[in-house]
Protein backbone atom coordinates (compact mmCIF):
# COMPACT_ATOMS: atom_id res chain seq x y z
CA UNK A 1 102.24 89.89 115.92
CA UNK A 2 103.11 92.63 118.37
CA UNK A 3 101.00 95.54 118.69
CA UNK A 4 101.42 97.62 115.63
CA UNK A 5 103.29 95.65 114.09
CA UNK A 6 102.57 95.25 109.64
CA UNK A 7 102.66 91.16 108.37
CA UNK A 8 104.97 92.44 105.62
CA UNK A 9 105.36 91.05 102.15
CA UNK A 10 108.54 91.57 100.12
CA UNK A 11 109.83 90.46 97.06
CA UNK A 12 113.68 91.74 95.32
CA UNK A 13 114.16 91.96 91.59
CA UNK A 14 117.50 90.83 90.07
CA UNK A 15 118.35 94.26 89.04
CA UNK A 16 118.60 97.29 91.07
CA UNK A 17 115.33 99.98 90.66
CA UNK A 18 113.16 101.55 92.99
CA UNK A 19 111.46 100.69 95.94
CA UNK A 20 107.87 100.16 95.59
CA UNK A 21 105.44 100.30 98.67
CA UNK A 22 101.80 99.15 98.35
CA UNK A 23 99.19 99.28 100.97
CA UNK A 24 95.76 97.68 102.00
CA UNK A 25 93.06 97.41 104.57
CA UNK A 26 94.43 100.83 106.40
CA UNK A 27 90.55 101.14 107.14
CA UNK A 28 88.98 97.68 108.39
CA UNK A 29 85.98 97.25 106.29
CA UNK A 30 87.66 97.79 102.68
CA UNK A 31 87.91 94.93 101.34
CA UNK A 32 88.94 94.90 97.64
CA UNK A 33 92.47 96.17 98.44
CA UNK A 34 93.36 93.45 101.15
CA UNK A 35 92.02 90.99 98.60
CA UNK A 36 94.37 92.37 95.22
CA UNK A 37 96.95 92.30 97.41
CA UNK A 38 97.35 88.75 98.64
CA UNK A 39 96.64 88.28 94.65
CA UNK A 40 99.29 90.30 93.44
CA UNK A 41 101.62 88.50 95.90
CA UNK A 42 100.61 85.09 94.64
CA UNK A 43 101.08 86.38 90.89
CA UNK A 44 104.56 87.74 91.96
CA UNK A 45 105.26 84.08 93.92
CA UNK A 46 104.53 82.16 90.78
CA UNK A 47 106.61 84.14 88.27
CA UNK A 48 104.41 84.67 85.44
CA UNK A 49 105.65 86.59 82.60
CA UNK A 50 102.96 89.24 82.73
CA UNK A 51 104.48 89.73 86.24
CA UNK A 52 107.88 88.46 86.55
CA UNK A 53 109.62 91.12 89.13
CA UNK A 54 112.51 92.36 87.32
CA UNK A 55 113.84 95.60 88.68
CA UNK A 56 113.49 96.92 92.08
CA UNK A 57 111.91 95.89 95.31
CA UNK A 58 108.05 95.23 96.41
CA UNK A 59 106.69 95.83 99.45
CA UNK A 60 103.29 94.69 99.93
CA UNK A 61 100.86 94.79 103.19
CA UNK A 62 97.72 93.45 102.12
CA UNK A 63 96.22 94.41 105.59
CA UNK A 64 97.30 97.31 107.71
CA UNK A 65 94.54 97.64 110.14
CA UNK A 66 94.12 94.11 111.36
CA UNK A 67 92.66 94.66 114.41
CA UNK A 68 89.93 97.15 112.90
CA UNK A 69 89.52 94.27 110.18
CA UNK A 70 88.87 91.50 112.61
CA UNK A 71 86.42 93.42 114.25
CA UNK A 72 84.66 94.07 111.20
CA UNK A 73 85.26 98.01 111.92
CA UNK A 74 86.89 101.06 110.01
CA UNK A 75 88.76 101.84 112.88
CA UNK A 76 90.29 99.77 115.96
CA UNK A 77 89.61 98.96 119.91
CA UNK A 78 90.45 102.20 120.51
CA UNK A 79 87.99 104.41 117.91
CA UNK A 80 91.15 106.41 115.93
CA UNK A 81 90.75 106.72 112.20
CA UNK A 82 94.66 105.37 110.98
CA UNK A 83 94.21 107.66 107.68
CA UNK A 84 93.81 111.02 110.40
CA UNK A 85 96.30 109.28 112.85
CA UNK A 86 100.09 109.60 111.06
CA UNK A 87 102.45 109.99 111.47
CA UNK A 88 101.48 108.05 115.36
CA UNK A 89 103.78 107.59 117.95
CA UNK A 90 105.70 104.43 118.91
CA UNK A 91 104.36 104.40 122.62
CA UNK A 92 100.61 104.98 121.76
CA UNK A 93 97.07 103.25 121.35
CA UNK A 94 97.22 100.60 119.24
CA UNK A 95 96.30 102.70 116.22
CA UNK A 96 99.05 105.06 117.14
CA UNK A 97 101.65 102.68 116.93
CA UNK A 98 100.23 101.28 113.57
CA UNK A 99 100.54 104.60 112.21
CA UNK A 100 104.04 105.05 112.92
CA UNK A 101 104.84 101.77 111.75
CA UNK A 102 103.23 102.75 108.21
CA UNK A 103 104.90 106.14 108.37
CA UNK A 104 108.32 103.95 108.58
CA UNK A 105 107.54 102.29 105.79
CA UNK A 106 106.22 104.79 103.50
CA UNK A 107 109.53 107.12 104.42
CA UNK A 108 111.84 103.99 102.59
CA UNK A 109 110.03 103.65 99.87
CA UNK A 110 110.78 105.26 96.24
CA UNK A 111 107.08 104.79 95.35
CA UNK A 112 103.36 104.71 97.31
CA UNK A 113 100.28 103.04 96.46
CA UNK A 114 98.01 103.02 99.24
CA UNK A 115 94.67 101.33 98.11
CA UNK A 116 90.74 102.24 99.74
CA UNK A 117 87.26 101.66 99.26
CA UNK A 118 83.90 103.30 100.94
CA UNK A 119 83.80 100.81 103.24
CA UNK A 120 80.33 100.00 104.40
CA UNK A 121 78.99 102.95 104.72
CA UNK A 122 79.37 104.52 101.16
CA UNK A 123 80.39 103.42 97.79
CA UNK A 124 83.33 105.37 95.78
CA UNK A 125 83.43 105.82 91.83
CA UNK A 126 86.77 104.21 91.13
CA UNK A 127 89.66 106.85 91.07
CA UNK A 128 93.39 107.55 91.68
CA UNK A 129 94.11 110.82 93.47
CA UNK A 130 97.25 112.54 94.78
CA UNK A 131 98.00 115.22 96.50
CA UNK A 132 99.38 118.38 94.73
CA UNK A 133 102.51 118.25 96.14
CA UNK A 134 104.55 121.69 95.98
CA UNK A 135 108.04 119.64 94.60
CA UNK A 136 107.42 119.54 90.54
CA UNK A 137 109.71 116.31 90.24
CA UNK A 138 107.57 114.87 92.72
CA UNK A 139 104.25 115.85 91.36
CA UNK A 140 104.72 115.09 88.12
CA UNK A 141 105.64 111.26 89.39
CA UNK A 142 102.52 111.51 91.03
CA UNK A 143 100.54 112.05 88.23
CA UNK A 144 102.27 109.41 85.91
CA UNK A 145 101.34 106.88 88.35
CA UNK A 146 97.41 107.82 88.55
CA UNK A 147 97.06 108.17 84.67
CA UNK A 148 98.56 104.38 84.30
CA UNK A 149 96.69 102.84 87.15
CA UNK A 150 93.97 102.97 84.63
CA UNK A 151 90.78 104.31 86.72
CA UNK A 152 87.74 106.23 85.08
CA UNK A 153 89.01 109.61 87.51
CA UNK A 154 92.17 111.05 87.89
CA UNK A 155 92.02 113.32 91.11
CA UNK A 156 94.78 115.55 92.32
CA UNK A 157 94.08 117.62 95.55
CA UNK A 158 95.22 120.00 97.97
CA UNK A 159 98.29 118.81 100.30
CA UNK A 160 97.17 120.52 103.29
CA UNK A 161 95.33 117.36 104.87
CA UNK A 162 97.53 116.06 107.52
CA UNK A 163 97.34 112.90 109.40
CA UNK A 164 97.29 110.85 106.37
CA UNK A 165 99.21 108.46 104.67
CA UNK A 166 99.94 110.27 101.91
CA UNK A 167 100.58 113.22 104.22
CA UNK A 168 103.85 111.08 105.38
CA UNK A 169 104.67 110.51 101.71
CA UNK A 170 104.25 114.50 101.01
CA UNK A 171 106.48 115.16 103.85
CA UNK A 172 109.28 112.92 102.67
CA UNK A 173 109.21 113.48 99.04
CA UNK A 174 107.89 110.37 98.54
CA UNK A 175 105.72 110.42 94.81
CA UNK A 176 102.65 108.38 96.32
CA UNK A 177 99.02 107.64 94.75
CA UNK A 178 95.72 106.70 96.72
CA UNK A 179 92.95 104.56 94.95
CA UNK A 180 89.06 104.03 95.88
CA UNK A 181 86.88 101.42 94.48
CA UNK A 182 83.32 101.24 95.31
CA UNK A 183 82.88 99.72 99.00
CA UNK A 184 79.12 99.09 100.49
CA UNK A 185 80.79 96.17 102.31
CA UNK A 186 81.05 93.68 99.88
CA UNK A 187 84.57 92.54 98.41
CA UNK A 188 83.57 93.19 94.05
CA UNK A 189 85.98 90.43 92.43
CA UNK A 190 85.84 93.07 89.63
CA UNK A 191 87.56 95.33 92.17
CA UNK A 192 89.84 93.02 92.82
CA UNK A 193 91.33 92.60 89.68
CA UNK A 194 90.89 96.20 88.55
CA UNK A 195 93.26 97.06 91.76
CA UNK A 196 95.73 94.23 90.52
CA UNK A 197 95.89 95.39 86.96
CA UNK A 198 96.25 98.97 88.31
CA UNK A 199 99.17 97.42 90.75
CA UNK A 200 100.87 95.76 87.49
CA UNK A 201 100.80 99.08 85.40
CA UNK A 202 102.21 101.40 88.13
CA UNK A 203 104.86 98.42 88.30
CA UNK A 204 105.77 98.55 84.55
CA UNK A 205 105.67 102.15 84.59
CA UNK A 206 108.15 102.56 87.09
CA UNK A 207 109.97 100.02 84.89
CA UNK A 208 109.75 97.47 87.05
CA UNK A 209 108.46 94.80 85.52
CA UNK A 210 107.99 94.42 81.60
CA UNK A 211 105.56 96.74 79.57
CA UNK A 212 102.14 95.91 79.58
CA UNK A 213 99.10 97.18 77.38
CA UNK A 214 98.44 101.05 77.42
CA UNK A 215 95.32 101.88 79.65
CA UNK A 216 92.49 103.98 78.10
CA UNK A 217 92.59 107.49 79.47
CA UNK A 218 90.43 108.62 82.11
CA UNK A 219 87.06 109.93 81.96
CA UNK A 220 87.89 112.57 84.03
CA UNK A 221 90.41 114.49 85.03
CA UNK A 222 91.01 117.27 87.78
CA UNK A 223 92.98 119.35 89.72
CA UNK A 224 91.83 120.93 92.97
CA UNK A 225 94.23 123.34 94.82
CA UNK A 226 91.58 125.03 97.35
CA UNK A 227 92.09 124.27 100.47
CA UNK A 228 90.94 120.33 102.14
CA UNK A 229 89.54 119.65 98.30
CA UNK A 230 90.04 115.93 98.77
CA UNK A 231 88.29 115.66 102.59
CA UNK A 232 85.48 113.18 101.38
CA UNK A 233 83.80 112.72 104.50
CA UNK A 234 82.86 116.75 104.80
CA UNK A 235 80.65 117.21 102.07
CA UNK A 236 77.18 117.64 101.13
CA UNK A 237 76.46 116.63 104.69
CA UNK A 238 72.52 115.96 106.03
CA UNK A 239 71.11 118.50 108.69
CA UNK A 240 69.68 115.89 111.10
CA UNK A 241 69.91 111.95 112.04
CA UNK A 242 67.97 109.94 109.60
CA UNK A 243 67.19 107.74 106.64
CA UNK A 244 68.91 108.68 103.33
CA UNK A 245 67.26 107.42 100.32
CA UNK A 246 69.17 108.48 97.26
CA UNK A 247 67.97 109.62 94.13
CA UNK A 248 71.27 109.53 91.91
CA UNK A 249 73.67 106.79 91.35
CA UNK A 250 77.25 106.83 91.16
CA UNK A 251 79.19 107.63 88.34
CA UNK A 252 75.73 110.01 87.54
CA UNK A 253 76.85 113.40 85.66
CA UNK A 254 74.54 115.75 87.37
CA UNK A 255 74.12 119.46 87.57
CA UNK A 256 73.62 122.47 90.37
CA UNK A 257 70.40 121.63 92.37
CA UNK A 258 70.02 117.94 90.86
CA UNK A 259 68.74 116.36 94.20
CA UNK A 260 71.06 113.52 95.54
CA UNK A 261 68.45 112.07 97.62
CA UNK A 262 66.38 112.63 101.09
CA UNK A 263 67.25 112.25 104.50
CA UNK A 264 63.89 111.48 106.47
CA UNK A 265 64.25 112.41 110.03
CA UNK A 266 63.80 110.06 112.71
CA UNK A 267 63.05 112.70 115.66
CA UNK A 268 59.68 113.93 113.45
CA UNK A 269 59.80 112.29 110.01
CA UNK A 270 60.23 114.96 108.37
CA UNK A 271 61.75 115.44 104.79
CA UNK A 272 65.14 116.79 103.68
CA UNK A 273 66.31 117.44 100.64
CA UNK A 274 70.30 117.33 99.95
CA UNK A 275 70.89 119.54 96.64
CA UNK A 276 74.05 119.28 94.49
CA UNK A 277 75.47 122.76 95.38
CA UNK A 278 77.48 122.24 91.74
CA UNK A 279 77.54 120.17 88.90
CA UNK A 280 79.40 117.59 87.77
CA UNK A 281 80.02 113.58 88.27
CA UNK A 282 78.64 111.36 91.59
CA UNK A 283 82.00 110.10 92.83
CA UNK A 284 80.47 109.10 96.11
CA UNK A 285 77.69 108.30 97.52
CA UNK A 286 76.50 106.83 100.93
CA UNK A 287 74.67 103.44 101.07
CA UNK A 288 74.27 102.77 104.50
CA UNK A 289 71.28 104.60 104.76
CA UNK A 290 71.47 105.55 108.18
CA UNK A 291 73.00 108.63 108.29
CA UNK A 292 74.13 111.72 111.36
CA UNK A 293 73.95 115.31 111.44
CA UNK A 294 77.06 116.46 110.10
CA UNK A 295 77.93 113.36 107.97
CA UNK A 296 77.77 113.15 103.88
CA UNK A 297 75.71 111.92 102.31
CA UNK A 298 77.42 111.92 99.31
CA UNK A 299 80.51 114.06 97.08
CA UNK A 300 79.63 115.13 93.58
CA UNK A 301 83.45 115.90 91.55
CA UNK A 302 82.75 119.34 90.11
CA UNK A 303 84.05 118.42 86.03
CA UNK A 304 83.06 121.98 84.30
CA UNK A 305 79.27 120.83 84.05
CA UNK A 306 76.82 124.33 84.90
């Protein structure tokens, strides 16, 4: 493969519909998404009647970030994040130019999926978010494609976060979805097929492929216009380099001053506590427990709890 260059999967229904792009492995060390991709392919190959394509086109890349993935990293040789890199530039670092190469897929599609994890560091509580894009038509897509993906949260955020994926999608109308599922460097088989059932459901209800069963509805839903709501990596973050030992678990309802765990520092050992600053539900937390000044150590989803 040339540098920057996606290992693209397609497959063409027999009737004309829209144009479906789904995305993996734009980070290196997610796992789960590179993994329901190459599934969902293999379902699509054999025809089933669960899955038999019958409207539109699929576009699958079960692994957008190769280089990052073979070296076991988030990002690639040359240290840029791809999700902070688009739209890229044809003529750049090797993450550059895979950036623009997503960008020109994601600007011919109809539809977006792109699919994430925590990676190793942290572990997500499974969710589809969007971003709360300004076009009503386009919104409203948006949001029809979370609620059938079939997640426990339903997250729609800010659109002022560029350098994104979905930033490319908001800038060419493009109705697109993002999904996180755990992470902590392992590759959950329940993951897996959670992100291939979601995949299947977005399919039939873009009318794609044949109804399936009706998801249950979401545990949570919200809607965050301030501004960067959605920036994961920014919040709750620990005051010095250390240990983090956490003292919640994901998916934990908690409320305003619940402690999410202790950073011990390794300069003088001593203690830190990280306090919610609000209530509601543990959608991430970190796992890796060495932890930075200035990094998270975990994002708590404020639901209306006190």
């Amino acid at each position: 493969m040339a540098l920057g260059e996606l290992k693209l999967r397609e497959f063409v229904g027999d009737s004309s519909g829209p144009h479906l792009l789904i995305t993996g492995g734009v980070h290196g060390d997610e796992f789960e998404p590179i993994a329901a991709i190459r599934k969902l392919s293999q379902i699509l190959t054999e025809k089933s009647e669960k899955a038999a394509l019958l409207n539109g086109r699929l576009s699958l890349v079960p692994c957008v970030n190769v280089e990052a993935f073979l070296q076991g990293n988030r990002c690639a040789s040359d240290r840029l994040d791809l999700a902070r890199t688009c739209p890229g530039r044809s003529d750049g670092t090797i993450t550059e130019q895979t950036a623009w190469a997503l960008s020109e897929l994601i600007r011919c599609a109809d539809f977006y999926v792109d699919l994430h994890t925590g990676g190793t560091e942290f572990s997500i509580y499974p969710l589809a978010g969007y971003m709360l894009h300004p076009n009503p038509q386009v919104l409203d897509a948006q949001r029809r494609m979370a609620k059938s993906f079939g997640l426990p949260v339903i997250w729609g955020t800010a659109p002022n976060l560029d350098g994104r994926s979905l930033s490319v999608a908001r800038d060419a109308e493009v109705p697109a979805i993002y999904c996180e599922y755990r992470g902590s460097s392992v590759c959950s088989q329940v993951g897996v097929h959670a992100y291939v059932d979601g995949c299947l459901n977005v399919m039939a209800e873009l009318n794609m492929i044949c109804s399936r069963p009706p998801v249950e509805a979401a545990q949570y839903v919200v809607e965050d216009p301030r501004e960067s709501s959605g920036h994961l990596q920014v919040c709750n973050p620990s005051p010095v380099d250390g240990f983090f030992e956490p003292q919640v678990q994901l998916g934990q309802e908690v409320r305003a001053g619940t402690v999410l765990g202790t950073v011990i520092a390794m300069k003088d050992d001593s203690s830190h506590l990280i306090e919610c600053r609000h209530g509601g539900v543990v959608l991430m937390l970190r796992t890796f427990p060495r932890v930075r000044a200035g990094e998270s150590v975990g994002v708590v989803l404020e639901t209306g709890i006190a």
